[in-house]
C-alpha atoms as a PDB file:
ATOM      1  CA  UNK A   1       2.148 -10.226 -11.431  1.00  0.00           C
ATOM      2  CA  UNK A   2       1.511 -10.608  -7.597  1.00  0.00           C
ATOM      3  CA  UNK A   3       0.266  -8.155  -4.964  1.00  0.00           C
ATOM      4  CA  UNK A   4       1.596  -8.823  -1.338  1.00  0.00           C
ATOM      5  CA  UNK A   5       0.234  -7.021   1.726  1.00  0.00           C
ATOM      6  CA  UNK A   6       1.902  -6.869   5.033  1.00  0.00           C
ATOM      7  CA  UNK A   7      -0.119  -5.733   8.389  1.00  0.00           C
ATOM      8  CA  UNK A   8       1.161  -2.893  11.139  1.00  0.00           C
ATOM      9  CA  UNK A   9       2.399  -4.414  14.286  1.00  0.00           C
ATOM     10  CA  UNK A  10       2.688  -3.339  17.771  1.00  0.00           C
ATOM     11  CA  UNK A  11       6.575  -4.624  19.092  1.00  0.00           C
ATOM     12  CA  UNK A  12       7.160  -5.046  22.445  1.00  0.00           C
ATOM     13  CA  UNK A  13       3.237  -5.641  23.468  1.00  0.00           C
ATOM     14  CA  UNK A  14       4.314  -3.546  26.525  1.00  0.00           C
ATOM     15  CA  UNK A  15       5.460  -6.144  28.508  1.00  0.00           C
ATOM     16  CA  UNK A  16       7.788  -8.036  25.772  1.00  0.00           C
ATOM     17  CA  UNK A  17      10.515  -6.135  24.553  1.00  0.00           C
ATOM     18  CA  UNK A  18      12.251  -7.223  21.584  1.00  0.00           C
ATOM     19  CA  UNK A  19      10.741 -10.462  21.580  1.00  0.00           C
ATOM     20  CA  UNK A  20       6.562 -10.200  21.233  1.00  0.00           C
ATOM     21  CA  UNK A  21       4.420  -8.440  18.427  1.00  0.00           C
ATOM     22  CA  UNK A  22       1.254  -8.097  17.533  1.00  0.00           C
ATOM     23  CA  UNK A  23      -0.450  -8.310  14.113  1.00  0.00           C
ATOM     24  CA  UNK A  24      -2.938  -5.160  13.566  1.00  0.00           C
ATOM     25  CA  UNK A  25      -6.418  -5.501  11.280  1.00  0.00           C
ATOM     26  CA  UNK A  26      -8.819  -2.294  11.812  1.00  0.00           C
ATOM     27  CA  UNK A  27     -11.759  -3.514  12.276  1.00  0.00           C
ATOM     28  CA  UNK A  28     -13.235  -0.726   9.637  1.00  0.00           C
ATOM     29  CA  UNK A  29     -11.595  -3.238   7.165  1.00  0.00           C
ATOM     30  CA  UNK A  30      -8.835  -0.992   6.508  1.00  0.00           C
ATOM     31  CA  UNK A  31      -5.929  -2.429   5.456  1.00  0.00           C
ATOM     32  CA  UNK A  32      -3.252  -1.024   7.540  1.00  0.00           C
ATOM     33  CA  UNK A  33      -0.081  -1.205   6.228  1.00  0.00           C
ATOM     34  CA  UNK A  34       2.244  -1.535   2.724  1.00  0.00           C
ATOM     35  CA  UNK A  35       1.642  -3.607  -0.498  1.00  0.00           C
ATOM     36  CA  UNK A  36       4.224  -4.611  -3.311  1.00  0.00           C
ATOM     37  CA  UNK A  37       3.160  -5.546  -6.655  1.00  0.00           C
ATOM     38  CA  UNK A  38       6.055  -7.337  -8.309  1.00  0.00           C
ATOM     39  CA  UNK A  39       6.377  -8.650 -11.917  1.00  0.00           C
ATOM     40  CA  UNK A  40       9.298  -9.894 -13.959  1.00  0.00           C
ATOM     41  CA  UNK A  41      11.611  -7.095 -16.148  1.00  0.00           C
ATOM     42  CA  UNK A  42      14.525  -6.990 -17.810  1.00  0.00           C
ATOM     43  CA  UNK A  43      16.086  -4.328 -15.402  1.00  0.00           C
ATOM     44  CA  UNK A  44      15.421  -3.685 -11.571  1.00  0.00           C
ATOM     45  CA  UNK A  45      12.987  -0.757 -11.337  1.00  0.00           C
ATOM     46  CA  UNK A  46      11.217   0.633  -8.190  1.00  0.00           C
ATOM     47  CA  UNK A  47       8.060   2.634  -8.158  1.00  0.00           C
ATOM     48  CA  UNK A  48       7.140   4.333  -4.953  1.00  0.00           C
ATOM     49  CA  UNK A  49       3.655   4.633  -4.483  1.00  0.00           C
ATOM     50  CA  UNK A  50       0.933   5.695  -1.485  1.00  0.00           C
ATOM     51  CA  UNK A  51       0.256   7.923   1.391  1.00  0.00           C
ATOM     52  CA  UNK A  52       4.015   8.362   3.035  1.00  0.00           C
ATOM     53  CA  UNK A  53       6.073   7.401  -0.316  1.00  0.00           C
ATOM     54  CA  UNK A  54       7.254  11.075  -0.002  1.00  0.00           C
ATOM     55  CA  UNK A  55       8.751   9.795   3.405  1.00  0.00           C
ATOM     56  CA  UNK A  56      10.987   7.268   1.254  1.00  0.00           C
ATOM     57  CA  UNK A  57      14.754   8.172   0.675  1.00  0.00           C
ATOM     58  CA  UNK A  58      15.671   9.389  -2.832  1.00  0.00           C
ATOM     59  CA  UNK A  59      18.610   7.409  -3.422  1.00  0.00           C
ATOM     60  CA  UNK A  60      17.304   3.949  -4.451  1.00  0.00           C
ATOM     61  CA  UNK A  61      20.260   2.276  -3.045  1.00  0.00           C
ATOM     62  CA  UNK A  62      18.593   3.919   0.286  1.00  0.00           C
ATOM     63  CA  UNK A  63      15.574   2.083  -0.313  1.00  0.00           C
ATOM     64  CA  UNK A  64      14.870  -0.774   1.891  1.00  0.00           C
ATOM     65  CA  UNK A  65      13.059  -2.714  -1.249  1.00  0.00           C
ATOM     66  CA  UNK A  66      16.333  -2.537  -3.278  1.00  0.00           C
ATOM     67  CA  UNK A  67      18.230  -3.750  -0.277  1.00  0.00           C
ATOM     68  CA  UNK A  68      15.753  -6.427   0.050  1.00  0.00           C
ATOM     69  CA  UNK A  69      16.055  -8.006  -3.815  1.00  0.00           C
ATOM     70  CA  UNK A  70      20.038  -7.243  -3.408  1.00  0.00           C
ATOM     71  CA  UNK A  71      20.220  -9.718  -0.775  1.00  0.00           C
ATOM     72  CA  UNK A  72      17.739 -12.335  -2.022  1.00  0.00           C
ATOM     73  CA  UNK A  73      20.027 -11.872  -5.043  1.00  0.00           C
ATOM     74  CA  UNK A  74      23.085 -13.419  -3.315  1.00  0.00           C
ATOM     75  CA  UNK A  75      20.930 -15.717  -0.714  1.00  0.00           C
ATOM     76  CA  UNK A  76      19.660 -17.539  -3.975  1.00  0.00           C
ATOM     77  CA  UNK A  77      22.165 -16.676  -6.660  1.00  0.00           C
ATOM     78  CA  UNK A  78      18.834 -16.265  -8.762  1.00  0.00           C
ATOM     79  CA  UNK A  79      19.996 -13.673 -11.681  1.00  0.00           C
ATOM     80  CA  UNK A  80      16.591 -12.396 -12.180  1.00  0.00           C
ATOM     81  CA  UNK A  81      15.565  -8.560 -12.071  1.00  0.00           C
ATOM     82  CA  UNK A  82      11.781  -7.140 -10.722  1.00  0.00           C
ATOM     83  CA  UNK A  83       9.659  -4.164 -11.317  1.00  0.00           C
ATOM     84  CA  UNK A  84       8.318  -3.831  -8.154  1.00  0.00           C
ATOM     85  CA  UNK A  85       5.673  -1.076  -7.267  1.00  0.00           C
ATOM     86  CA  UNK A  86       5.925  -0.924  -3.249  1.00  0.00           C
ATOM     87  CA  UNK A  87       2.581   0.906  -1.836  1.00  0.00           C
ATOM     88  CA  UNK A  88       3.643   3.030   1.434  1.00  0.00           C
ATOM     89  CA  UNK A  89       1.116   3.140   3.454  1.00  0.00           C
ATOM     90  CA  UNK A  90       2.751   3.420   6.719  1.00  0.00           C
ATOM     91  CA  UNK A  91       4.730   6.619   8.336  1.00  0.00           C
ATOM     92  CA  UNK A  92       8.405   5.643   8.555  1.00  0.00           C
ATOM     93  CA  UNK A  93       9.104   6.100  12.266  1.00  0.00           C
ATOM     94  CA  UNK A  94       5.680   5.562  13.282  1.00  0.00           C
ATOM     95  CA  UNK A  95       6.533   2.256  15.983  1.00  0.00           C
ATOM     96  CA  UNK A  96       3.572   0.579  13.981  1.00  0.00           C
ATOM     97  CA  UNK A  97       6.390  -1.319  11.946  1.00  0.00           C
ATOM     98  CA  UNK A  98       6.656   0.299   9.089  1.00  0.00           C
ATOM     99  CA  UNK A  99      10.041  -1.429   8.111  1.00  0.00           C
ATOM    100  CA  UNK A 100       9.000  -4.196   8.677  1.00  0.00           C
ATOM    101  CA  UNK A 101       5.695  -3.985   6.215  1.00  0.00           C
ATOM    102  CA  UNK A 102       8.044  -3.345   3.189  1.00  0.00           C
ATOM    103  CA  UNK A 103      11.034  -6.006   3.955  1.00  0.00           C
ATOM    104  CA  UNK A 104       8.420  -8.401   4.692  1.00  0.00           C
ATOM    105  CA  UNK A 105       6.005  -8.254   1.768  1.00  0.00           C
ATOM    106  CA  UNK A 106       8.834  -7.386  -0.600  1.00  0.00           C
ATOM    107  CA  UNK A 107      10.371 -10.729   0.572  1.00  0.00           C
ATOM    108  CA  UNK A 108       7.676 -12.760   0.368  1.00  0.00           C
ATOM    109  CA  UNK A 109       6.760 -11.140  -2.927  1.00  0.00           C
ATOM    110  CA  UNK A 110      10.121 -11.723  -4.613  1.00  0.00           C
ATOM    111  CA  UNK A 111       9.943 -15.657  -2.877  1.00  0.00           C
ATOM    112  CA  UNK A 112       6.681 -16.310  -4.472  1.00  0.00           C
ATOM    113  CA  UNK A 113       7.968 -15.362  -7.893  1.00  0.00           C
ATOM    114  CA  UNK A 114      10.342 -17.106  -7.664  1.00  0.00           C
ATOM    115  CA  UNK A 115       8.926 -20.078  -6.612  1.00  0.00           C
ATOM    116  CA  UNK A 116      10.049 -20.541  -3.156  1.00  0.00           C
ATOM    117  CA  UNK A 117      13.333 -20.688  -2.877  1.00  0.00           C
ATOM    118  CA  UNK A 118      13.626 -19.716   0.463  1.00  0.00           C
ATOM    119  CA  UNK A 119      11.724 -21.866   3.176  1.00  0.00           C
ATOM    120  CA  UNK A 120       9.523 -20.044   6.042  1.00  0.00           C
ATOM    121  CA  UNK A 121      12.605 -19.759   8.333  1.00  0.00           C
ATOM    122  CA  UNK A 122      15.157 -18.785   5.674  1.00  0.00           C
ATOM    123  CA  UNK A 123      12.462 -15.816   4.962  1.00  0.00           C
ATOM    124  CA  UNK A 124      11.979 -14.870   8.625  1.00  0.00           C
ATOM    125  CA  UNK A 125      15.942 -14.910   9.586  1.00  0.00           C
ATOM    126  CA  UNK A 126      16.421 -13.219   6.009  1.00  0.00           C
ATOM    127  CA  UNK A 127      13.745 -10.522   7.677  1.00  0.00           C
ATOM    128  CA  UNK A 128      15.565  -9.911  10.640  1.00  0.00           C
ATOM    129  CA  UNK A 129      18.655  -9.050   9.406  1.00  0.00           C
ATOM    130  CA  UNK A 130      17.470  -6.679   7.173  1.00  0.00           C
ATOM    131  CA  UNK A 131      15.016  -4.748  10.204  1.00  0.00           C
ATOM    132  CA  UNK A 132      18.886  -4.383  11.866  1.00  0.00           C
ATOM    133  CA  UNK A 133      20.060  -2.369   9.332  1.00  0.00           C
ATOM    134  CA  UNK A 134      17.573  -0.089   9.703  1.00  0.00           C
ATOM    135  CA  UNK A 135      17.192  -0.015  13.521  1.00  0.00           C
ATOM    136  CA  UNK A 136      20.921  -0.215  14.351  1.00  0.00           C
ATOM    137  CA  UNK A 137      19.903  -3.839  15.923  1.00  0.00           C
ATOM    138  CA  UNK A 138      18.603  -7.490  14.549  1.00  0.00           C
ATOM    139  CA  UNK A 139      15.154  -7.967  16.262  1.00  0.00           C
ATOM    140  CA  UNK A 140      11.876  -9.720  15.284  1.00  0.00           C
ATOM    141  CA  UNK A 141       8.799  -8.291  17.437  1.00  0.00           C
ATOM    142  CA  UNK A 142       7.354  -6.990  14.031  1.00  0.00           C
ATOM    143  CA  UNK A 143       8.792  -8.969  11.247  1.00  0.00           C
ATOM    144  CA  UNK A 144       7.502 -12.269  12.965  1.00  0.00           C
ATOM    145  CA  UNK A 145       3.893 -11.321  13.956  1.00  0.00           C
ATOM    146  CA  UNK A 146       3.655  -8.930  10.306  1.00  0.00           C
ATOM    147  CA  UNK A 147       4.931 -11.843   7.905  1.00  0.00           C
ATOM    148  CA  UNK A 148       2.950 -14.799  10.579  1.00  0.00           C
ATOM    149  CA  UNK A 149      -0.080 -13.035  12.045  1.00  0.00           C
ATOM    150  CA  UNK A 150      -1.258 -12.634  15.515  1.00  0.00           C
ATOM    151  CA  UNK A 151       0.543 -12.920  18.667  1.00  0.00           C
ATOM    152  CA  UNK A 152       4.084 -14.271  18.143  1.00  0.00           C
ATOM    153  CA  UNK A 153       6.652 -14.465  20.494  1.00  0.00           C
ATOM    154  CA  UNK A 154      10.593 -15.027  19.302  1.00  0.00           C
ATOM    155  CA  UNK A 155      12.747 -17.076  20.858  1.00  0.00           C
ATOM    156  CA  UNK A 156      16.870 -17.084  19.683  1.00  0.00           C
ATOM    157  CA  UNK A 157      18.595 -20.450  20.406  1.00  0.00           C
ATOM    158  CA  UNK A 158      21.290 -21.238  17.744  1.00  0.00           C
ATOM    159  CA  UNK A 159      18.070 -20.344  15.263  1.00  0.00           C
ATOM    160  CA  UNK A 160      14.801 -18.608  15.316  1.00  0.00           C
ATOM    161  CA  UNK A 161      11.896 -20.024  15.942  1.00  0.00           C
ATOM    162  CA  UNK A 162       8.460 -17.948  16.072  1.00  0.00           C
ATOM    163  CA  UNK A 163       6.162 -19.038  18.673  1.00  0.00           C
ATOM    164  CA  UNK A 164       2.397 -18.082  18.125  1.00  0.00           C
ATOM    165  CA  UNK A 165       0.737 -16.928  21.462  1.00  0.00           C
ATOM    166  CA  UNK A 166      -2.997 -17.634  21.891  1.00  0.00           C
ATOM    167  CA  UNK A 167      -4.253 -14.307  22.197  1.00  0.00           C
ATOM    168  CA  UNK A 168      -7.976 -12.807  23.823  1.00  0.00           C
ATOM    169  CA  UNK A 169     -10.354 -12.598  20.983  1.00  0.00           C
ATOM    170  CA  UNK A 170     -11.982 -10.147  22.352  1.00  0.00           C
ATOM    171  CA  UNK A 171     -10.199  -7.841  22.802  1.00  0.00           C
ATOM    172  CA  UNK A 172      -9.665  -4.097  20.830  1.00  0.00           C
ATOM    173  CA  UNK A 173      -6.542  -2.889  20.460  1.00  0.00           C
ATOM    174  CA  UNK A 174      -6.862   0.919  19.572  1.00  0.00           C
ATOM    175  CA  UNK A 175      -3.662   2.274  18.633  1.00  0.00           C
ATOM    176  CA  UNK A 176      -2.676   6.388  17.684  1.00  0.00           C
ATOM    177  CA  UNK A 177      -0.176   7.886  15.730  1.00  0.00           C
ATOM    178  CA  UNK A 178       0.206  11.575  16.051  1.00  0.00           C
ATOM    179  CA  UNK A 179       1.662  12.035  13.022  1.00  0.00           C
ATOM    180  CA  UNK A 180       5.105  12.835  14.104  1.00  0.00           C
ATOM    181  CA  UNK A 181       8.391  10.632  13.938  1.00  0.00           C
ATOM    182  CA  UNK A 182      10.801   8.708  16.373  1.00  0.00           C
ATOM    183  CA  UNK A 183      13.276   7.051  14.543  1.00  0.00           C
ATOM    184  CA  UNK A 184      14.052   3.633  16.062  1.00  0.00           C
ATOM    185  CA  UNK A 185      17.425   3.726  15.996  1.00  0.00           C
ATOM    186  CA  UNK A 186      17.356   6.909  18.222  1.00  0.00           C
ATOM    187  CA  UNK A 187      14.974   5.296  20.484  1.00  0.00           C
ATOM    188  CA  UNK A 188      17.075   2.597  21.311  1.00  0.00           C
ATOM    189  CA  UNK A 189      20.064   4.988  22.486  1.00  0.00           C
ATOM    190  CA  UNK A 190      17.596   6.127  24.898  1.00  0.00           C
ATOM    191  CA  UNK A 191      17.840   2.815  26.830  1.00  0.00           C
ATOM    192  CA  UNK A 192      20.348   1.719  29.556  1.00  0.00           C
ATOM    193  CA  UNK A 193      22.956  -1.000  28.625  1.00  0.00           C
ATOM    194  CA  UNK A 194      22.985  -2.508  31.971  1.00  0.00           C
ATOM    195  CA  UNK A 195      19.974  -2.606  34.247  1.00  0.00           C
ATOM    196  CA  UNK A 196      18.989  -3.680  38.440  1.00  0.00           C
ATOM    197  CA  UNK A 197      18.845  -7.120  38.913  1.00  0.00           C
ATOM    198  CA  UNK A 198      15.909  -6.121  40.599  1.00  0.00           C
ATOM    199  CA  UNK A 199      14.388  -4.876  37.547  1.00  0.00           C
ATOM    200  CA  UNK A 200      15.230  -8.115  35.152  1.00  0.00           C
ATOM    201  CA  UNK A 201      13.776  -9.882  37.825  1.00  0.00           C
ATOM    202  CA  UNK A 202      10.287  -8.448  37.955  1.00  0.00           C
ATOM    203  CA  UNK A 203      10.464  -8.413  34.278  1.00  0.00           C
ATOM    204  CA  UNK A 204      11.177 -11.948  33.878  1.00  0.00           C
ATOM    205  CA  UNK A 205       8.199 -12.304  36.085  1.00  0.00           C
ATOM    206  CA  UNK A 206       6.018 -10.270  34.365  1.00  0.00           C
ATOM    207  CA  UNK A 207       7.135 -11.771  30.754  1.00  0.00           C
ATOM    208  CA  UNK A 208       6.640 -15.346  32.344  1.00  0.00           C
ATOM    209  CA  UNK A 209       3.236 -14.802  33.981  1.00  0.00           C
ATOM    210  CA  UNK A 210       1.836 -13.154  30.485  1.00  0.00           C
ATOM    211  CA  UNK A 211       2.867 -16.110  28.129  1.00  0.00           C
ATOM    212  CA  UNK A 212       1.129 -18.340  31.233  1.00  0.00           C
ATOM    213  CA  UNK A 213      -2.120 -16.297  31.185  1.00  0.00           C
ATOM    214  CA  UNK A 214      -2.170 -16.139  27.871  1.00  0.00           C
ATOM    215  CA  UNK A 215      -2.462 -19.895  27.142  1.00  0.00           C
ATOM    216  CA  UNK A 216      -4.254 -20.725  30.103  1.00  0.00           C
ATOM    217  CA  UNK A 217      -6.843 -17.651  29.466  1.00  0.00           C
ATOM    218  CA  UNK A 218      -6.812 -15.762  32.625  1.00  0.00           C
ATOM    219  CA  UNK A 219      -7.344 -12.643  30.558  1.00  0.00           C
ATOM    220  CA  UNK A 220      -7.280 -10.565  33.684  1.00  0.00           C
ATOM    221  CA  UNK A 221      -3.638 -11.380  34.552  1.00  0.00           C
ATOM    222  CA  UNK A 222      -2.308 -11.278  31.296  1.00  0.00           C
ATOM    223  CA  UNK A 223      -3.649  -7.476  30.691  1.00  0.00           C
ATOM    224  CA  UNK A 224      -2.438  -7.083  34.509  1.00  0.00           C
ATOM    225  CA  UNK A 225       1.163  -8.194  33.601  1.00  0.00           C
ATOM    226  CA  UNK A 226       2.079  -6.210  30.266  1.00  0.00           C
ATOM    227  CA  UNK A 227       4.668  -4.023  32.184  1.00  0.00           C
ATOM    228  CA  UNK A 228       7.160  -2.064  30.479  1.00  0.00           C
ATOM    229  CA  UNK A 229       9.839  -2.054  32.630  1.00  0.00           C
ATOM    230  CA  UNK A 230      12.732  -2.044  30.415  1.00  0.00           C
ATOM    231  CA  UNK A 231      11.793   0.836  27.677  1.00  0.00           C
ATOM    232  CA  UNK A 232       9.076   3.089  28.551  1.00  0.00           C
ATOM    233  CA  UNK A 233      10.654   4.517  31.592  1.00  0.00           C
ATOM    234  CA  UNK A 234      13.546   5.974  29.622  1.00  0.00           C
ATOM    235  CA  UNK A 235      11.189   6.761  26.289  1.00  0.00           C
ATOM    236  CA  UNK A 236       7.999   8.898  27.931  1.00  0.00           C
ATOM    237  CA  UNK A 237      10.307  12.021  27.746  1.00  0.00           C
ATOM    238  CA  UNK A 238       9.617  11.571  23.898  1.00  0.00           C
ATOM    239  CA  UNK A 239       5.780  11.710  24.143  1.00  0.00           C
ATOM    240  CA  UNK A 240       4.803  14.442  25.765  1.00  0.00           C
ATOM    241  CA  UNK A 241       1.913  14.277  28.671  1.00  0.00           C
ATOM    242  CA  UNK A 242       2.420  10.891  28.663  1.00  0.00           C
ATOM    243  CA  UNK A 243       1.986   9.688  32.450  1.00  0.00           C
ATOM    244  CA  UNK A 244      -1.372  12.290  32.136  1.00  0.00           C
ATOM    245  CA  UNK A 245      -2.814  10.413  28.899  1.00  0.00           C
ATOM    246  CA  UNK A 246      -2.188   6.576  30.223  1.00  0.00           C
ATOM    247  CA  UNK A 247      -3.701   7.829  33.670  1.00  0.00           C
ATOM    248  CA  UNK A 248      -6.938   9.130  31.542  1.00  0.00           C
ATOM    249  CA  UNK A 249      -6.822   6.460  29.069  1.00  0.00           C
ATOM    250  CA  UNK A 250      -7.279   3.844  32.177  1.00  0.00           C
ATOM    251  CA  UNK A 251      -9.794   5.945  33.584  1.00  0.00           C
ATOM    252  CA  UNK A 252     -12.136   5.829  30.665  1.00  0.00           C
ATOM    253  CA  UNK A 253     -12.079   1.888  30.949  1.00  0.00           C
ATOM    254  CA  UNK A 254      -8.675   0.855  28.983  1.00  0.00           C
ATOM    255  CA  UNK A 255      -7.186  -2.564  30.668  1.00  0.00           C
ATOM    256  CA  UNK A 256      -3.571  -1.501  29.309  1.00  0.00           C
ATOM    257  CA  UNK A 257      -1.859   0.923  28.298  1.00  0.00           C
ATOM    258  CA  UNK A 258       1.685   1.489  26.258  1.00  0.00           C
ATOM    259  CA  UNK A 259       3.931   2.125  23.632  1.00  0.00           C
ATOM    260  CA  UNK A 260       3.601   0.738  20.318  1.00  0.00           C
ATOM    261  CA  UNK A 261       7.334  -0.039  19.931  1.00  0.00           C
ATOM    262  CA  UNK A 262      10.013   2.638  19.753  1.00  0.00           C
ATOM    263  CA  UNK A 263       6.576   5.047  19.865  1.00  0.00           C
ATOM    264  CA  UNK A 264       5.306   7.739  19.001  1.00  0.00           C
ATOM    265  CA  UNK A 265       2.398   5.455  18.562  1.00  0.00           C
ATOM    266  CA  UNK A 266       0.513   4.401  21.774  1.00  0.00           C
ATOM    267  CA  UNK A 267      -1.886   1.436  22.072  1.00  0.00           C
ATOM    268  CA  UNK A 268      -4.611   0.798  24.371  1.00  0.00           C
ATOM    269  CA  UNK A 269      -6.537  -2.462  25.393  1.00  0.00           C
ATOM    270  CA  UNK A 270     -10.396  -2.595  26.025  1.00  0.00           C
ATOM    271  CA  UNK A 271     -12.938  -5.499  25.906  1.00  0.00           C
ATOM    272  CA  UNK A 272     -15.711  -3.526  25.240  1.00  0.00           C
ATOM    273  CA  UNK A 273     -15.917  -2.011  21.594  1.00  0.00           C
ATOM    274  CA  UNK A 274     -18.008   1.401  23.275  1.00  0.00           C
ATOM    275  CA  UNK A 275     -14.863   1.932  25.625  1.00  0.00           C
ATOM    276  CA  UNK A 276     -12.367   1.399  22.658  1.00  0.00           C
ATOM    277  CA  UNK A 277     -14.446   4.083  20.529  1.00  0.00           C
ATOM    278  CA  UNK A 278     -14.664   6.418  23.403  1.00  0.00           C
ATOM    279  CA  UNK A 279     -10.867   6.043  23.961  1.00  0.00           C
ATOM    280  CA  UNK A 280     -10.106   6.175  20.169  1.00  0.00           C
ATOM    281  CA  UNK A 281     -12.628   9.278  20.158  1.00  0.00           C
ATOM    282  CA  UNK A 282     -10.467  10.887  23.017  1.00  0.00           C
ATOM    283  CA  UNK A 283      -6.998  10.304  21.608  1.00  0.00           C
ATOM    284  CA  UNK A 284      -7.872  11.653  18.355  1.00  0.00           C
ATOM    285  CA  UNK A 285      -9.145  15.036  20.188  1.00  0.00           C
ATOM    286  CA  UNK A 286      -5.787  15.351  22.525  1.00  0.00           C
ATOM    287  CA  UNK A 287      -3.182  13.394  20.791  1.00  0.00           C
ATOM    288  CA  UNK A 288      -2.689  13.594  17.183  1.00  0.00           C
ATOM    289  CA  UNK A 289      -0.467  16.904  16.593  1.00  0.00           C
ATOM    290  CA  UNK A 290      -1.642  17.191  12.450  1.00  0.00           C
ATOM    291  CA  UNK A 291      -3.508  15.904   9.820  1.00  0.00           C
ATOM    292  CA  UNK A 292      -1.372  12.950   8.987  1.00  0.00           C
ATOM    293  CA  UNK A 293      -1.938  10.933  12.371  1.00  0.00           C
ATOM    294  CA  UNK A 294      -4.565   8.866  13.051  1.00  0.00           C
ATOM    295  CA  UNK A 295      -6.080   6.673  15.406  1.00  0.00           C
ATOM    296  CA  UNK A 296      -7.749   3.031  14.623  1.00  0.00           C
ATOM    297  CA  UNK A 297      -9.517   0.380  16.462  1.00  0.00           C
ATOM    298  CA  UNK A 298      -8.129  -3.012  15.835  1.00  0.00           C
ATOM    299  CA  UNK A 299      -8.299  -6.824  16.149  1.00  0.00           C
ATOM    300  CA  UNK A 300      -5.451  -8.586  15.570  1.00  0.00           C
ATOM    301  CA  UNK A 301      -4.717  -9.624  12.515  1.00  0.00           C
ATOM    302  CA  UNK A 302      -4.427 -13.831  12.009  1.00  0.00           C
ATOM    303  CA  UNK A 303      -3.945 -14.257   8.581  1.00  0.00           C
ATOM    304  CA  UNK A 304      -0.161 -11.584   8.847  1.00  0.00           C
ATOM    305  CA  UNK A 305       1.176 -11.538   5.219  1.00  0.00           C
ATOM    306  CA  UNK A 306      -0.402 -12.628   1.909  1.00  0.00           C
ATOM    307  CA  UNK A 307      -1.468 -12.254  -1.920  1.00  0.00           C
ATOM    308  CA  UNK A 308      -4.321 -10.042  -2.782  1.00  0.00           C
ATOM    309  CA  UNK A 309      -4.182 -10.080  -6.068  1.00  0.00           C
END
């Protein structure tokens, strides 16, 4: 039997869309996101387990896990059938990756059973494809940093290759769900298919000068430079009050503000763990609409996904 666990992610990182993410790890300990316990049976069987399994479609067909060990099926022509217990931790339509958490531990799970069939890239690729058909689009700015860790950045060139950022260690990221749903697919409608060459540019510019900060550790710049130009202009009409809540987010002491992916979940940036509670104590008073949402202060996470048990 093996246990996998798979971290939240923030896609996008504001200023990357579609091609950076960012590992979450509370820093409460919490472990923020899905688990799969696999072990070997005769026939397939799924057990849906955790906080948001009720989220989870009834058909198991539907299921992204039985989607998952069809296609390592046919990648590997392995004839081998799971019991596989996938913990849901994660709201579906959160923008804190919640796809991604089950495709990539159930992967990884299945691979490790198996004895790695798959290499690292096969996995990752395999990942990708299998995020598309849930968000209408291949993209890897939470499969990457959830199955690698931290701060990874994808580039497409004939393959994929990952890139691992070096990120500020000090910084808190403090991100909020308020316990309500955007599907991604409907986010990305939202968006323009063509934009101002005006606006690529100054995105390019932005995208360029936050990898450069990054590695050369002008922290300043880099929190300066994560920009959403291309999505959260067309996506604030989703979140109500949002203009108001960045504005008062900054002025308690956040150094950036923005969507965690398709949203609803926003993230904030401070260096200073009093700022990030009083910002996490703020956006759990005025932005969580139930019970369900919640807010956490994070690191982010290095070690992305492994076995626990």
């Amino acid at each position: 039997m093996i246990k996998i666990y798979s971290p939240a992610s923030i896609g996008n990182v504001g200023v990357g869309f579609d091609i950076l993410g960012a590992a979450l790890a509370p820093i409460d300990g919490t472990l923020l996101g899905d688990c799969v316990i696999i072990k070997s049976s005769e026939n397939f069987e799924l057990i849906n387990k955790g906080r948001f399994s009720n989220q989870l479609p009834k058909n198991i067909e539907d299921n992204i896990v039985w989607k998952c060990w069809n296609y390592f099926k046919k990648i590997t022509n392995l004839k081998i059938s799971f019991s596989i217990t996938l913990e849901k931790n994660m709201p579906i339509g959160s923008g804190l990756g919640s796809s991604a958490c089950s495709i990539v531990s159930t992967l990884v799970a299945m691979n490790k059973f198996c004895n790695d069939p798959l290499t690292s890239k096969e996995l990752l690729i395999l990942m990708g494809r299998l995020e598309g058909k849930i968000s209408g689009s291949i993209h890897y700015d939470n499969v990457a940093p959830c199955y690698l860790g931290g701060l990874q950045l994808i580039i497409e060139n004939n393959n994929i290759i990952s890139q691992s950022i070096p990120y500020f260690q000090e910084w808190f990221w403090i991100i909020a769900w308020p316990g309500i749903k955007i599907p991604t697919e409907k986010a990305r409608k939202i968006l323009p298919k063509v934009y101002e060459k005006k606006i690529c540019i100054k995105h390019s510019q932005n995208l360029a000068g936050f990898i450069h900060a990054s590695h050369s550790k002008q922290e300043e710049l880099a929190a300066k430079l994560m920009i959403d130009l291309i999505a959260e202009p067309y996506r604030i009409n989703s979140l109500p009050n949002f203009l108001y809540i960045k504005k008062t987010i900054k002025k308690i002491g956040a150094i950036s503000f923005g969507i965690s992916g398709s949203g609803p979940t926003l993230f904030a940036i401070s260096k200073n763990v009093s700022i990030a509670k009083k910002i996490a104590y703020w956006l759990s008073k005025n932005y969580l609409k139930n019970d369900q949402g919640f807010v956490h202060i994070c690191k982010l996470d290095q070690k992305g996904t492994r076995i626990i048990r």
